[in-house]
Protein backbone atom coordinates (compact mmCIF):
# COMPACT_ATOMS: atom_id res chain seq x y z
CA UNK A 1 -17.92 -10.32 75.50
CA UNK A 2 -14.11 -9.48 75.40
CA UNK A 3 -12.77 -8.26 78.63
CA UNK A 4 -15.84 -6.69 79.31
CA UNK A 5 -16.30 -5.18 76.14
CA UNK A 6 -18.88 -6.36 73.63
CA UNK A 7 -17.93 -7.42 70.05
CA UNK A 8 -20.15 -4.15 68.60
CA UNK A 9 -18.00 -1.62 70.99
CA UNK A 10 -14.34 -3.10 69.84
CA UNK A 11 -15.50 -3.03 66.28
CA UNK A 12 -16.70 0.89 67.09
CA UNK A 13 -13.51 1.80 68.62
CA UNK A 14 -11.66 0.80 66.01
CA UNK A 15 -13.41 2.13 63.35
CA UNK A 16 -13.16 5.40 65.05
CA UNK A 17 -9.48 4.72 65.33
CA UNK A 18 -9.16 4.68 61.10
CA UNK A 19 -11.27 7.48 60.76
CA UNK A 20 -9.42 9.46 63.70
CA UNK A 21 -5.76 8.72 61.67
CA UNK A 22 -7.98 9.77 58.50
CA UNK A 23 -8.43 13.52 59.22
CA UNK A 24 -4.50 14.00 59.00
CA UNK A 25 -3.36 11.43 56.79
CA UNK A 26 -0.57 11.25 55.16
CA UNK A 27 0.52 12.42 58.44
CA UNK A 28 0.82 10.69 61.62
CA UNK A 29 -0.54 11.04 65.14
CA UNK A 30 0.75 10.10 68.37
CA UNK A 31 -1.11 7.19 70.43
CA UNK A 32 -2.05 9.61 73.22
CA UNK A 33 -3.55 12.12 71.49
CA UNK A 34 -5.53 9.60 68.99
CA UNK A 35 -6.65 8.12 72.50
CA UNK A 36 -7.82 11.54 73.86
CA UNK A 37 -9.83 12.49 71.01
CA UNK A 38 -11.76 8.86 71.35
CA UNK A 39 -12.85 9.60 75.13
CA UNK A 40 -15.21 11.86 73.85
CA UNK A 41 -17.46 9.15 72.18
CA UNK A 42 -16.23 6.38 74.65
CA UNK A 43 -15.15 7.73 78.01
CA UNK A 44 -15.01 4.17 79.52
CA UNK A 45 -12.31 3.60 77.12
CA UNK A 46 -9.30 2.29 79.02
CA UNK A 47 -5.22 2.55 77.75
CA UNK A 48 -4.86 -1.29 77.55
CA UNK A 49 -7.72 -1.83 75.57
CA UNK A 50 -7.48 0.92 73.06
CA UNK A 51 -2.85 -0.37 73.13
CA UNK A 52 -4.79 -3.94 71.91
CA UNK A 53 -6.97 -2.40 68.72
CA UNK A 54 -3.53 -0.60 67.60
CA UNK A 55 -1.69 -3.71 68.30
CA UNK A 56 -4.83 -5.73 66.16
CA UNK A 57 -5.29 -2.48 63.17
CA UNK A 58 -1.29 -2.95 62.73
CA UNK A 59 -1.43 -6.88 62.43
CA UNK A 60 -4.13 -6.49 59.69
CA UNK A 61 -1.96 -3.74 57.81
CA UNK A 62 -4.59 -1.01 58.41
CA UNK A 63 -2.19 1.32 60.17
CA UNK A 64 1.37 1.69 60.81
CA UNK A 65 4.00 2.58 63.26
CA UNK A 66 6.83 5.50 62.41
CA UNK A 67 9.19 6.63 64.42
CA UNK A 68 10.30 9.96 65.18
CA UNK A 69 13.84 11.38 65.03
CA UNK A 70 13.85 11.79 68.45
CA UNK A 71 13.31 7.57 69.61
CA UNK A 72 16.47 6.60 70.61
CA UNK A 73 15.14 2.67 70.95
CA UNK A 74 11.98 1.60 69.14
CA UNK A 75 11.04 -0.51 71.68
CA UNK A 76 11.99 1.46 74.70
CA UNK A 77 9.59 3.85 74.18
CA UNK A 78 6.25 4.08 75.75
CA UNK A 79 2.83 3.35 73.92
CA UNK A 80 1.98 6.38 74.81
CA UNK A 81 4.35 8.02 72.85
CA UNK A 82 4.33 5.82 69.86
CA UNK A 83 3.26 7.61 66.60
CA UNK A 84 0.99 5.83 64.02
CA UNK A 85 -0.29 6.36 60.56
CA UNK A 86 -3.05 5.17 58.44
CA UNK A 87 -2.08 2.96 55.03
CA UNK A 88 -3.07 2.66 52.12
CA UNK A 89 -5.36 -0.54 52.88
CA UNK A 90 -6.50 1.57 56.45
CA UNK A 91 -7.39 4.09 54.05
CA UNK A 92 -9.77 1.94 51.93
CA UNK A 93 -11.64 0.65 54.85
CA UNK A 94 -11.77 4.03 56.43
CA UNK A 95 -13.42 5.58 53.70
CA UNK A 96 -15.76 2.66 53.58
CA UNK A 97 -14.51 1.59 49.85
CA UNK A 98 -13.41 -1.90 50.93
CA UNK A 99 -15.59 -3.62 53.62
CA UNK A 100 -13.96 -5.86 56.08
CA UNK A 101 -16.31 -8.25 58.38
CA UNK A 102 -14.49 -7.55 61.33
CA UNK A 103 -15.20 -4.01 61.74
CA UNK A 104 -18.47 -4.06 60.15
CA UNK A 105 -20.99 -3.28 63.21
């Protein structure tokens, strides 16, 4: 158990995180809205957490930050505000074509 989420619930979440950033890809969706549309399946689902699978799905080249014209500093502004967009690799996994053991429930 990872701060009081099981292995099978992280691995959900993120999954649903790729397939979320699917439905508009190429395009990109803002961390706050791609965290809104996951409290429907997980309602428990806490900022921090859900901050931690972007910051792990971006590490593994699965997704990507962009910023928008109108960021002044990149690292200034808030998670919460932060716009991200699947890749090429996030699309592979998403779409189930390439399997990777870590997100495999």
């Amino acid at each position: 158990m990872a701060n009081g989420r099981n292995s099978r619930e992280i691995k959900r979440i993120r999954n649903e995180i790729l397939v979320g950033l699917r439905v508009v890809f190429p395009a990109a969706m803002q961390a706050d809205r791609l965290m809104r549309s996951l409290l429907v399946l997980f309602p428990t689902l806490e900022f921090d957490y859900f901050r931690r699978d972007l910051h792990y799905l971006a590490g593994k080249k699965y997704i990507e930050r962009v910023e928008s014209d109108s960021e002044t500093d990149k690292l200034l502004t808030p998670w919460r505000r932060r716009w991200f967009r699947l890749t090429v690799s996030g699309l592979e996994v998403a779409d189930e074509c390439i399997h990777d053991p870590a997100l495999e429930e």
